[in-house]
Protein backbone atom coordinates (compact mmCIF):
# COMPACT_ATOMS: atom_id res chain seq x y z
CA UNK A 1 63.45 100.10 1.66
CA UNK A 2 64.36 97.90 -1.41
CA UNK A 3 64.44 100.27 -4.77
CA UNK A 4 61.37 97.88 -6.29
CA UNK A 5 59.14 99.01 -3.55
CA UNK A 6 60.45 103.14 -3.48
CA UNK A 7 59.70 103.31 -7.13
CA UNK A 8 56.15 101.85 -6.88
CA UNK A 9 55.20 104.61 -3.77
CA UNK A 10 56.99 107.08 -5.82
CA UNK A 11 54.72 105.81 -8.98
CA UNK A 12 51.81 105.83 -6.58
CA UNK A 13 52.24 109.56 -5.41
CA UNK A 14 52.58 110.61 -8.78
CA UNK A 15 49.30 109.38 -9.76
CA UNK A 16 47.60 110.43 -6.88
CA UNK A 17 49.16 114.24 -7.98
CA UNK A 18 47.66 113.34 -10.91
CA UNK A 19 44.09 112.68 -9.78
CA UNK A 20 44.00 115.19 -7.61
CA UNK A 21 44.76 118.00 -10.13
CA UNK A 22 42.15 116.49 -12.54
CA UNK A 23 39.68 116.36 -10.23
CA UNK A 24 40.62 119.98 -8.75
CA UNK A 25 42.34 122.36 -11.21
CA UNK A 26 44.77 125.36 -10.31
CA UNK A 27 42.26 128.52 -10.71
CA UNK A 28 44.60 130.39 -13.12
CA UNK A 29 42.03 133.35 -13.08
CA UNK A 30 42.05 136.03 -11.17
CA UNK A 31 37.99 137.31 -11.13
CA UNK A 32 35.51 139.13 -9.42
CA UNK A 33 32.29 137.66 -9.75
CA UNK A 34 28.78 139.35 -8.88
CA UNK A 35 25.04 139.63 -9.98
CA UNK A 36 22.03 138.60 -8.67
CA UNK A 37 20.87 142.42 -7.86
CA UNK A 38 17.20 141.21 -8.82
CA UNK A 39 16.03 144.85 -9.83
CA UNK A 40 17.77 146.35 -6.48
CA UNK A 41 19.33 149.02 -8.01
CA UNK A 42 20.44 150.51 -4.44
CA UNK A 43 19.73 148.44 -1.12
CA UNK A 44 17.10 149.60 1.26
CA UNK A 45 18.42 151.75 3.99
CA UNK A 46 16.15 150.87 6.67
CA UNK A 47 18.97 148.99 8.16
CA UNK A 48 22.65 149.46 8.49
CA UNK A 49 22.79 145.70 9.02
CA UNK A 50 20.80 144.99 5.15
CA UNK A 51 22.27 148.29 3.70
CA UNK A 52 24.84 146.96 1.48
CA UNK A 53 25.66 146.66 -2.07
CA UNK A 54 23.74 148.77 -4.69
CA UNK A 55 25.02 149.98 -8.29
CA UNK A 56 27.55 153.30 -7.15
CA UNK A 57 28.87 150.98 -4.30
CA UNK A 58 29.34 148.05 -6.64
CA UNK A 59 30.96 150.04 -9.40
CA UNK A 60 33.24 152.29 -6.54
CA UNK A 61 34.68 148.90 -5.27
CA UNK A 62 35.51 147.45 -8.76
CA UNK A 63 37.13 150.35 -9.41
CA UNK A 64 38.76 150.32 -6.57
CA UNK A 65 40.26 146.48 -7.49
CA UNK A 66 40.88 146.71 -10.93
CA UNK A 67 43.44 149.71 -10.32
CA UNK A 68 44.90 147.51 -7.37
CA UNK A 69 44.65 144.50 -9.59
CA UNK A 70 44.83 145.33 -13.41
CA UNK A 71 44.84 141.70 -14.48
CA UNK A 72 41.19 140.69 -13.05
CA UNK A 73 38.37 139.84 -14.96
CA UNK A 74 34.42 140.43 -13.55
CA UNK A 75 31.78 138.04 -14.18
CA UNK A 76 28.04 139.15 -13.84
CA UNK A 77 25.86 136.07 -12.91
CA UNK A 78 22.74 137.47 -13.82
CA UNK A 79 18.83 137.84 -12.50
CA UNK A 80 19.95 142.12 -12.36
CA UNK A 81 16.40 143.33 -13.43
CA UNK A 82 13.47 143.65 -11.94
CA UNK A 83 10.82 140.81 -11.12
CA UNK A 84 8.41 140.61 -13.52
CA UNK A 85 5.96 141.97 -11.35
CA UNK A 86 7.76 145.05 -11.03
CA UNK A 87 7.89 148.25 -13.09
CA UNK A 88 10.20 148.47 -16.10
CA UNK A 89 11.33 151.41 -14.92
CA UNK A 90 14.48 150.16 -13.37
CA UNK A 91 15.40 147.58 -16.60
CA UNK A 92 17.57 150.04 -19.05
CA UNK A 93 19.15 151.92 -16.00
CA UNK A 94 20.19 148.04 -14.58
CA UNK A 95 20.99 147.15 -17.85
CA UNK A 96 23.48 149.86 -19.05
CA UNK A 97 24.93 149.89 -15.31
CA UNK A 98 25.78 146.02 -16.09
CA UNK A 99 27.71 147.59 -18.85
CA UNK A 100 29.07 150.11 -17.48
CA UNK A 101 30.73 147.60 -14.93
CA UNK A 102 32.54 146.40 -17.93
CA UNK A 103 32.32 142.31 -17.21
CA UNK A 104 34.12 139.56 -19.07
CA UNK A 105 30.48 137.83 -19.36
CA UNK A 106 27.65 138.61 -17.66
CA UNK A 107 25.42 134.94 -17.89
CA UNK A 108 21.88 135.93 -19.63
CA UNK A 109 19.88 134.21 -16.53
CA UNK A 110 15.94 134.02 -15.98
CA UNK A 111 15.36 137.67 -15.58
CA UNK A 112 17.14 138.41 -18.40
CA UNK A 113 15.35 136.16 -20.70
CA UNK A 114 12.00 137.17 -19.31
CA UNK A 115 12.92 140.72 -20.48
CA UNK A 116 14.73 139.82 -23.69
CA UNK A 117 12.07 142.38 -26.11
CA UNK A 118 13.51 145.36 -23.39
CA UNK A 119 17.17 144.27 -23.84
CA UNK A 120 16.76 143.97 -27.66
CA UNK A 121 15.48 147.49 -27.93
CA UNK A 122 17.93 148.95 -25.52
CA UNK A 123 20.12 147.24 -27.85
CA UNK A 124 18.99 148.85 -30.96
CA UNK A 125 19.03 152.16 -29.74
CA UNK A 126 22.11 152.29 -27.73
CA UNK A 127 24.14 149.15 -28.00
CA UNK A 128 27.02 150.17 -26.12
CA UNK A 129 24.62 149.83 -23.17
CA UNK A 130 24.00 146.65 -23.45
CA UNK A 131 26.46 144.34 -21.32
CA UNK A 132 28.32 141.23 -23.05
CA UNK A 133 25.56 138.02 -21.79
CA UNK A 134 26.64 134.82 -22.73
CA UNK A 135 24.09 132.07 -23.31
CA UNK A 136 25.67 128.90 -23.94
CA UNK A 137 22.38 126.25 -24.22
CA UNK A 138 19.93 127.80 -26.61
CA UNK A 139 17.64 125.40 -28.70
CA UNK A 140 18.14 125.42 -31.29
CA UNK A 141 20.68 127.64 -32.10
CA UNK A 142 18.51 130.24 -34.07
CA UNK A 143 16.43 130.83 -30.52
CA UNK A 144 19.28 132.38 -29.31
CA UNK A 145 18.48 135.90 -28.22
CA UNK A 146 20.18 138.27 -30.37
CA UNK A 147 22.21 140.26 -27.20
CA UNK A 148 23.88 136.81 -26.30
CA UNK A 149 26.78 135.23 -27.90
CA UNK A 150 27.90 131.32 -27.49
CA UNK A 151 30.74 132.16 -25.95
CA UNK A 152 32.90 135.25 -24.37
CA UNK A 153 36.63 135.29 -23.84
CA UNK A 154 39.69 137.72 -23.17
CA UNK A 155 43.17 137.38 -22.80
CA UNK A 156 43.77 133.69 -20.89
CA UNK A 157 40.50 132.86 -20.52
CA UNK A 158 36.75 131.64 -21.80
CA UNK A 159 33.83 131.83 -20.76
CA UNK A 160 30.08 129.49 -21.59
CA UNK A 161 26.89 130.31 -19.69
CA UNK A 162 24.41 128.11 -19.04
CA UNK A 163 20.88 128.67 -17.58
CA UNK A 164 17.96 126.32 -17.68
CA UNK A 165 14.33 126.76 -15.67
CA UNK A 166 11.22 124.93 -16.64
CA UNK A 167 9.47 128.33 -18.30
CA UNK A 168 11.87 128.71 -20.80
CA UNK A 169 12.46 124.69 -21.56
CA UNK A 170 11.28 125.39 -25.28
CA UNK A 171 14.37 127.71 -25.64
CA UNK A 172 16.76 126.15 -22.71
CA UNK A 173 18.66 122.56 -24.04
CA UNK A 174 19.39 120.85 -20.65
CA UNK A 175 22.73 119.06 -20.28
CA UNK A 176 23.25 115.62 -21.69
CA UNK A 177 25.64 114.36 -23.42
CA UNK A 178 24.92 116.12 -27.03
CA UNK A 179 25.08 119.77 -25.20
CA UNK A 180 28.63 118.70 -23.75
CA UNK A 181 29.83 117.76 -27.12
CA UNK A 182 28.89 121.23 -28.57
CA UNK A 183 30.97 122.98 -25.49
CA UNK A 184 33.65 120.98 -26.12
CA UNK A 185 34.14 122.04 -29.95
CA UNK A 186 33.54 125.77 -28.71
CA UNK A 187 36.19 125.13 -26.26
CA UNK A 188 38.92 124.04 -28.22
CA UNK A 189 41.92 123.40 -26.68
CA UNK A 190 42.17 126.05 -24.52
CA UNK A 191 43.45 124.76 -21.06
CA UNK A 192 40.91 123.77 -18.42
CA UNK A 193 42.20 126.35 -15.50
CA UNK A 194 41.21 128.99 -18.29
CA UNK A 195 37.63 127.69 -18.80
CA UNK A 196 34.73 129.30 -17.22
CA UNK A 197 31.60 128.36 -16.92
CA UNK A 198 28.54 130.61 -15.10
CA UNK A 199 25.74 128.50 -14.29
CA UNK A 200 22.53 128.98 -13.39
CA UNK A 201 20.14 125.74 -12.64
CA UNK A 202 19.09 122.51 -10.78
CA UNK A 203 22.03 120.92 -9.20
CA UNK A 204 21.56 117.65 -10.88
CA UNK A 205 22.16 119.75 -13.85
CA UNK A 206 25.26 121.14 -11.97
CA UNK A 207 26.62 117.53 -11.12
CA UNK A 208 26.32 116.51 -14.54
CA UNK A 209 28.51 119.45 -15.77
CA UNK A 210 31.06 118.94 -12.99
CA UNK A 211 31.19 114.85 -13.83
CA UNK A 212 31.94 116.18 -17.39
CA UNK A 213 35.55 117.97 -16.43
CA UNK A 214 35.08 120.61 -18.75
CA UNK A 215 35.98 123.35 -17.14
CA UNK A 216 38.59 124.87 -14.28
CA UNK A 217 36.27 127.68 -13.15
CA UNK A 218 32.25 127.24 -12.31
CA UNK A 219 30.20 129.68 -10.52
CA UNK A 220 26.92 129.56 -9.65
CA UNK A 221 23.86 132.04 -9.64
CA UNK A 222 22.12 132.02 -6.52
CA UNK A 223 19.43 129.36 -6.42
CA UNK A 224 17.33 130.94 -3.58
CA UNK A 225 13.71 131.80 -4.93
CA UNK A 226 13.60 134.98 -7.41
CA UNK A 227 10.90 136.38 -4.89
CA UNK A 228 13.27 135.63 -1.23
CA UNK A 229 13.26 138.73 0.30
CA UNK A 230 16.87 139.83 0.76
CA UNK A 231 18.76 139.83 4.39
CA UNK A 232 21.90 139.94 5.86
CA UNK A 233 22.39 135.95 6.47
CA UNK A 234 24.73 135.31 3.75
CA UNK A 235 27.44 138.33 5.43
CA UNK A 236 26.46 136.42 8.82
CA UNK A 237 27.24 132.67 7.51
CA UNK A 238 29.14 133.00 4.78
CA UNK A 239 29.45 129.15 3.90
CA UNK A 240 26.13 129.07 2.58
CA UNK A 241 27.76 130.83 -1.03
CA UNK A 242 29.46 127.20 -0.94
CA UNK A 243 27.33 125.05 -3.25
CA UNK A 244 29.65 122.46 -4.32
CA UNK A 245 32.61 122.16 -2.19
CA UNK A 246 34.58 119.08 -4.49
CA UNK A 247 35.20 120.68 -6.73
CA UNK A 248 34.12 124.04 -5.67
CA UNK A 249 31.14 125.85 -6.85
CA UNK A 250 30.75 129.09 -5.03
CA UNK A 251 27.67 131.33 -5.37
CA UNK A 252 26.80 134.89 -5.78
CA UNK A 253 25.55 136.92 -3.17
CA UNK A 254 22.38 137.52 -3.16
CA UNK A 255 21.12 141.85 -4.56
CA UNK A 256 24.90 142.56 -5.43
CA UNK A 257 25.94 142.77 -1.75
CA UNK A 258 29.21 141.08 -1.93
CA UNK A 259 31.35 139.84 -4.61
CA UNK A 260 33.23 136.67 -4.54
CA UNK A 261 37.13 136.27 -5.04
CA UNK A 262 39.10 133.50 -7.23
CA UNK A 263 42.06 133.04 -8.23
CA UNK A 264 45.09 134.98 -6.53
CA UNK A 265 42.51 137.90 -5.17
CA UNK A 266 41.57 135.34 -2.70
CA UNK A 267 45.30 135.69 -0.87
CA UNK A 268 45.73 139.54 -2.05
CA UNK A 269 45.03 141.79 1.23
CA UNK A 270 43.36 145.02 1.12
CA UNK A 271 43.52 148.05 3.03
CA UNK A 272 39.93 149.64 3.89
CA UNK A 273 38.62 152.36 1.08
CA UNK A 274 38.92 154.90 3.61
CA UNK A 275 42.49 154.61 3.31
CA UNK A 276 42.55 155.37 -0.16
CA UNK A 277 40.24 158.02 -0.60
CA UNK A 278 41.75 160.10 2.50
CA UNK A 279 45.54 161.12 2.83
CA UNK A 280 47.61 160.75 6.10
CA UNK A 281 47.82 164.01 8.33
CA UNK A 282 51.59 163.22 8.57
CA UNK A 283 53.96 160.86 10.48
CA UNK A 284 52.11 161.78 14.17
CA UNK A 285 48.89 160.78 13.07
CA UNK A 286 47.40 158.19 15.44
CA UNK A 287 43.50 157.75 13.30
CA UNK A 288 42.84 154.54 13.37
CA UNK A 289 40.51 152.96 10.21
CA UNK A 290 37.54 150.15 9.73
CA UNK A 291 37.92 146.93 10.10
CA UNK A 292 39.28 145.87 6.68
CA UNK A 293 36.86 145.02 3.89
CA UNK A 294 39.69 141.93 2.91
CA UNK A 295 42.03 139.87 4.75
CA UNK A 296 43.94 137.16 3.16
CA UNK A 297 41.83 133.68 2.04
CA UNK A 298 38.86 136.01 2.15
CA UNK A 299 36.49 134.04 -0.27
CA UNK A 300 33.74 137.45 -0.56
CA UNK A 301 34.30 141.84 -0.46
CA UNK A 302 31.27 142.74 0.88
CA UNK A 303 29.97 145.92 -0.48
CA UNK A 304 29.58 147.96 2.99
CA UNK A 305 27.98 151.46 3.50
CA UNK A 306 32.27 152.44 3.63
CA UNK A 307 31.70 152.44 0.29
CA UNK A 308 29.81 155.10 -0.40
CA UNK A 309 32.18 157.99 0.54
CA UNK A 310 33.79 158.00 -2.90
CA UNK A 311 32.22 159.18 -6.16
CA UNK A 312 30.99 156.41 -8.12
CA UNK A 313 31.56 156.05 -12.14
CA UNK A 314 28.31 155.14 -11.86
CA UNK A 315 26.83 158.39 -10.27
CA UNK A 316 25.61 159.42 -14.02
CA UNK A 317 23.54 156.35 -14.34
CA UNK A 318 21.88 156.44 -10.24
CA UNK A 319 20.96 160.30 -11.05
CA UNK A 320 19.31 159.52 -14.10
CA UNK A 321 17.57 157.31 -12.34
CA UNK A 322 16.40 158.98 -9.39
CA UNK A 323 15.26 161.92 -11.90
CA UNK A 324 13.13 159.13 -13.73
CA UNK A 325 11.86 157.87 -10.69
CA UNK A 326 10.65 161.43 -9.07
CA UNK A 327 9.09 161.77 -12.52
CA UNK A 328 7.38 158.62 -12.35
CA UNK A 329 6.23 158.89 -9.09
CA UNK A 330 4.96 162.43 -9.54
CA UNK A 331 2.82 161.67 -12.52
CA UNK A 332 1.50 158.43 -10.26
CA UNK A 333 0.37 160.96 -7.96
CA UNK A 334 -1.69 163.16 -10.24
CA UNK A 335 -3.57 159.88 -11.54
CA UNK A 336 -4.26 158.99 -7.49
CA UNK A 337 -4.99 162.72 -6.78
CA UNK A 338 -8.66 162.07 -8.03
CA UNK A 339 -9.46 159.35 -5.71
CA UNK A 340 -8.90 161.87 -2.63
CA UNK A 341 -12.21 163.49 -3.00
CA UNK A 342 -14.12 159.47 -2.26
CA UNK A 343 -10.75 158.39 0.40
CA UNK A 344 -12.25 156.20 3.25
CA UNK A 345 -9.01 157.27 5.65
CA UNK A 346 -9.50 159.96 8.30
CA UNK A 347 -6.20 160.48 9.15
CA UNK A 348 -4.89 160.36 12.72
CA UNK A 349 -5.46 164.29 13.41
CA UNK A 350 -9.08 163.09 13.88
CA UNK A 351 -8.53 159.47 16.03
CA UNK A 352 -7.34 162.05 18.66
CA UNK A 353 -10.18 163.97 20.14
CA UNK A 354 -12.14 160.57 21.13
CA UNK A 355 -8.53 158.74 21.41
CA UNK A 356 -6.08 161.03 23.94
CA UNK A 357 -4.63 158.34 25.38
CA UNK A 358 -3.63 156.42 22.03
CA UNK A 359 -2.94 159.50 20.08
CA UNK A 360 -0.15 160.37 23.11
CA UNK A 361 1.47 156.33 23.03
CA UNK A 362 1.51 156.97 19.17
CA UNK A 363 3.39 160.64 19.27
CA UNK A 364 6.35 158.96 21.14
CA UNK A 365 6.80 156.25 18.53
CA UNK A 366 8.88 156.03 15.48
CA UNK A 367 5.83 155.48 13.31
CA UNK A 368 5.00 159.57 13.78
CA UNK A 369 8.43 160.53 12.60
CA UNK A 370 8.24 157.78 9.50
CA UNK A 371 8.01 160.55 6.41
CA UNK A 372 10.88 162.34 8.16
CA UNK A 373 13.55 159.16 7.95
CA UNK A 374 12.38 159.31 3.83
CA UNK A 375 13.09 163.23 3.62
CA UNK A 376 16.99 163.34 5.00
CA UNK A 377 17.66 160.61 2.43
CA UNK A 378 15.80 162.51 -0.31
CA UNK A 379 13.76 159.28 -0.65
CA UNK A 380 10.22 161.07 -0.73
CA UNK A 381 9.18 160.71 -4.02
CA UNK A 382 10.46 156.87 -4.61
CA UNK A 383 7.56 154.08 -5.10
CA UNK A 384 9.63 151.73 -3.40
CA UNK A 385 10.47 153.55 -0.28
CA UNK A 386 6.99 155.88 0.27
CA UNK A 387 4.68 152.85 0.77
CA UNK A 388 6.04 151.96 4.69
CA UNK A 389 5.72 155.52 5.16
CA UNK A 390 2.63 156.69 5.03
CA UNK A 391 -1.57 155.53 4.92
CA UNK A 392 -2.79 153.79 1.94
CA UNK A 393 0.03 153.88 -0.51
CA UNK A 394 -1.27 151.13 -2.59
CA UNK A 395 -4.88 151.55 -1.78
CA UNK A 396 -7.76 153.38 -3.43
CA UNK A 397 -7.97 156.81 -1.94
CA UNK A 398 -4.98 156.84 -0.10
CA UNK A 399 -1.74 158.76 0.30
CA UNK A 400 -0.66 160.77 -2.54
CA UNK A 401 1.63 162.98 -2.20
CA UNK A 402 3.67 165.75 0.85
CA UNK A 403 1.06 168.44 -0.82
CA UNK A 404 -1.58 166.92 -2.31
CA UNK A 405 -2.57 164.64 1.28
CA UNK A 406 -0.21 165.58 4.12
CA UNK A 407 -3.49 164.14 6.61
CA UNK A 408 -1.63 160.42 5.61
CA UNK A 409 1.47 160.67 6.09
CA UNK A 410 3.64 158.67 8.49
CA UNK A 411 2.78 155.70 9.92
CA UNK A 412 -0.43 155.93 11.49
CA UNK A 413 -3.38 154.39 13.05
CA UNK A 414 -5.29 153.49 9.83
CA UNK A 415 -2.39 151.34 8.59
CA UNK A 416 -3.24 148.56 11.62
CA UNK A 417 -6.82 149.67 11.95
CA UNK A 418 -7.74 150.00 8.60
CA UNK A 419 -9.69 153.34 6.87
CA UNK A 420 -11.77 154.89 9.42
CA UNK A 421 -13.71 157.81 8.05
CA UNK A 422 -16.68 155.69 8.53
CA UNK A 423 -16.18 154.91 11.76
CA UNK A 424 -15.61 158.82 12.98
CA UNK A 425 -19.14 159.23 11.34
CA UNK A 426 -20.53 157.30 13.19
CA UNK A 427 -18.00 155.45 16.07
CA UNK A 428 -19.82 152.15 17.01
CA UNK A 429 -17.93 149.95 19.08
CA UNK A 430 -16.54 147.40 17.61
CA UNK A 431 -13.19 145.33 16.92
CA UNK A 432 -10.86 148.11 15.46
CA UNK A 433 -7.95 145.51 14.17
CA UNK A 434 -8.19 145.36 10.38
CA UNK A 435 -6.25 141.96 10.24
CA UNK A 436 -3.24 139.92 12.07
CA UNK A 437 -1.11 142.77 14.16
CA UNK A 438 1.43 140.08 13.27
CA UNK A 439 0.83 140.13 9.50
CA UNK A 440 0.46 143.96 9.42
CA UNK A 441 4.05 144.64 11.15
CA UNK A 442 5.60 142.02 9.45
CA UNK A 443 4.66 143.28 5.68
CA UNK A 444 7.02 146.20 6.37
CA UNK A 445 9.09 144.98 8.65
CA UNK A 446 10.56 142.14 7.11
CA UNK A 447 14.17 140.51 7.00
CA UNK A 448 15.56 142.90 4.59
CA UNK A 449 14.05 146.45 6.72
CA UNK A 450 14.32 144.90 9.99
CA UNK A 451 16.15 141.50 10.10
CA UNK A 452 16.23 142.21 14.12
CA UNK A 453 12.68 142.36 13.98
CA UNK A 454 11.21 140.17 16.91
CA UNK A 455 7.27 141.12 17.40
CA UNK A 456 6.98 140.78 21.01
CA UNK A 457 9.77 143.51 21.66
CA UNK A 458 7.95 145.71 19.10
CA UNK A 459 4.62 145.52 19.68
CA UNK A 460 5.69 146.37 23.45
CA UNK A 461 6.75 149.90 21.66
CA UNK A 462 3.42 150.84 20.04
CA UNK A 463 1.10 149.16 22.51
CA UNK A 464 -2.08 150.71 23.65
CA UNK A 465 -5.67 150.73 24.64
CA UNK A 466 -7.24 146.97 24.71
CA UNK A 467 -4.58 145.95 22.62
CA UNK A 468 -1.72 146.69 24.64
């Protein structure tokens, strides 16, 4: 090979090393990134398969890293609080357990903003509560909310957030190319593997920002709908976190059940908690241990039940809330305790007598033991749990509390047939089915209680009578 022709393929690989670390920067950072709990403080525990993540578990496995791996930083993408359907009850708990998590930046996403007056007066009355959000995109710059700054940073790194949905498009500047000039005063010269970005948007707005080369990190919110009810398919296909693969873009797991790795945490291999939390017998001992959480190139830790053997640093916060919760649900109960005296339900104590043969199928089932699963978990004063449990949680008249209406608890024929003190009045025959059997089992048992659920297999369970 003449020496003309080895320097122009030496010149040649040298620019494509060029290209490809422009277009795909060294990930100096070492991070833990999360978020996305979407007011689930704690997972349901219907299912071992759906029963991950959850506030204690979350804050017993960052614990867990940090004293492993001093040097990471945690980044919080977001959508925490509740829907805003939902109760504020759960906000300032959610809120100062963000905090409490102590993130680098925790991106101020669309549940945030839709609760800004509750963050502002958490803020006002105990601002150490209130996590450091970053909101990166306001318009114009005096509609920024008062918890968020510009920009967060720490040692060897920086960090923007940007969010944008259609409801808040008043407040939200999309990208273009006067939003890219802003970030690229706030960003200085500090070195592109040390720039972060958490995103949260359409992915034309994410192609944009890539195209742009600002920045050496960028992760993602998760873009499923705010009201997708949470299963277990992101453990059981993984790749679906990917949302950008050149250059990367992962995305967090949906109601804090995993976090994703970067930077040299991706290679670092872990042992399983258990083997932290519980000493050797001695030099003979031949226990064996879980499956690890993390083997090396591992791109998520998800937050298993495992973790739940330790004491959390968040075990303060998840008391105070359970207390608040009983409380809550307790002084719900006295406001429904009127509206026993006028209840349409019978209860199934008196289906029975003209019913032997249905009342027996229905003893045997799971359905007449449903209070019971609520009890051993001390779950039987929580909203969210009690109304798969029992007759006419939500309804006029119907279950109100273990004392005040034990005749509805469980599972039990009224929640398929619908109230039937009527119909024990005066029993004419007639179609008993209240709506879709499908419907009915599938409002409980959806992918996040039962994601084995198949309705064939169960109905097979609880059949009887003409409907069997």
């Amino acid at each position: 090979m003449s020496e003309t022709l080895f320097h122009r393929l030496l010149v040649l690989l040298w620019g494509l090393a060029l290209l490809g670390f422009w277009t795909q920067p060294a990930v100096a950072i070492d991070y833990l990134a999360y978020g996305e709990l979407r007011g689930h403080l704690e997972p349901c525990g219907c299912s071992p398969e759906t029963d991950l993540g959850g506030i204690r578990r979350l804050g017993i496995v960052l614990s867990r890293e940090r004293s492993l791996h001093p040097q990471l930083v945690a980044f919080d993408l977001g959508n925490d609080l509740p829907l805003p359907a939902e109760a504020e009850l759960k906000t300032p708990f959610l809120i100062a357990a963000s905090a409490q998590f102590k993130p680098g930046a925790v991106l101020m996403n669309q549940l945030e903003l839709q609760r800004l007056g509750e963050i502002d007066a958490l803020r006002h009355l105990r601002p150490l509560d209130v996590p450091p959000y970053v909101l990166s995109n306001a318009l114009p710059l005096s509609s920024r909310p008062f918890a968020a700054n510009n920009l967060r940073s720490g040692k060897d790194w920086v960090a923007l957030g940007y969010t944008y949905v259609p409801e808040f498009k008043s407040r939200l500047q999309k990208v273009g190319p006067g939003l890219l000039k802003h970030w690229q005063s706030l960003l200085g010269y500090t070195p592109i593997e040390q720039r972060v970005l958490l995103f949260s948007g359409p992915s034309e707005d994410l192609g944009a920002i890539v195209d742009a080369k600002l920045f050496g990190v960028i992760i993602s919110a998760n873009p499923a709908p705010l009201q997708t009810v949470i299963g277990a398919e992101e453990r059981q296909f993984p790749n679906r976190l990917l949302r950008r693969k050149v250059p990367e873009v992962l995305t967090a797991p949906l109601g804090g059940q995993g976090m994703l790795r970067g930077g040299a945490l991706r290679f670092a291999e872990a042992k399983p908690i258990a083997d932290y939390l519980k000493p050797k017998e001695g030099p003979g001992d031949k226990s064996t241990t879980a499956e690890p959480w993390l083997k090396p190139a591992t791109l998520v830790t998800w937050i298993t039940p495992e973790a739940s053997e330790a004491e959390s640093p968040l075990k303060g916060i998840y008391e105070a809330y359970t207390q608040a919760s009983q409380t809550a649900f307790r002084g719900q109960s006295q406001q429904r305790l009127k509206d026993l005296k006028s209840s349409p339900y019978a209860g199934a104590q008196a289906c029975q007598a003209c019913h032997p043969q249905q009342a027996k199928v229905y003893a045997q089932t799971k359905h007449a033991m449903a209070m019971h699963t609520l009890e051993i978990r001390g779950k039987q004063e929580d909203a969210d749990c009690v109304a798969c449990h029992v007759v006419g949680a939500k309804e006029r008249g119907g279950y109100v509390s273990l004392m005040d209406s034990p005749s509805l608890v469980n599972v039990q024929c009224e929640n398929c047939h619908g109230p039937r003190l009527a119909h024990t009045k005066n029993p004419i025959p007639k179609s008993t089915l209240q709506a879709d059997p499908r419907q009915v089992c599938q409002s409980c048992h959806n992918r996040q209680h039962s994601p084995k659920f198949d309705f064939a297999t169960y109905w097979q369970r609880i059949a009887h009578g003409k409907n069997q």
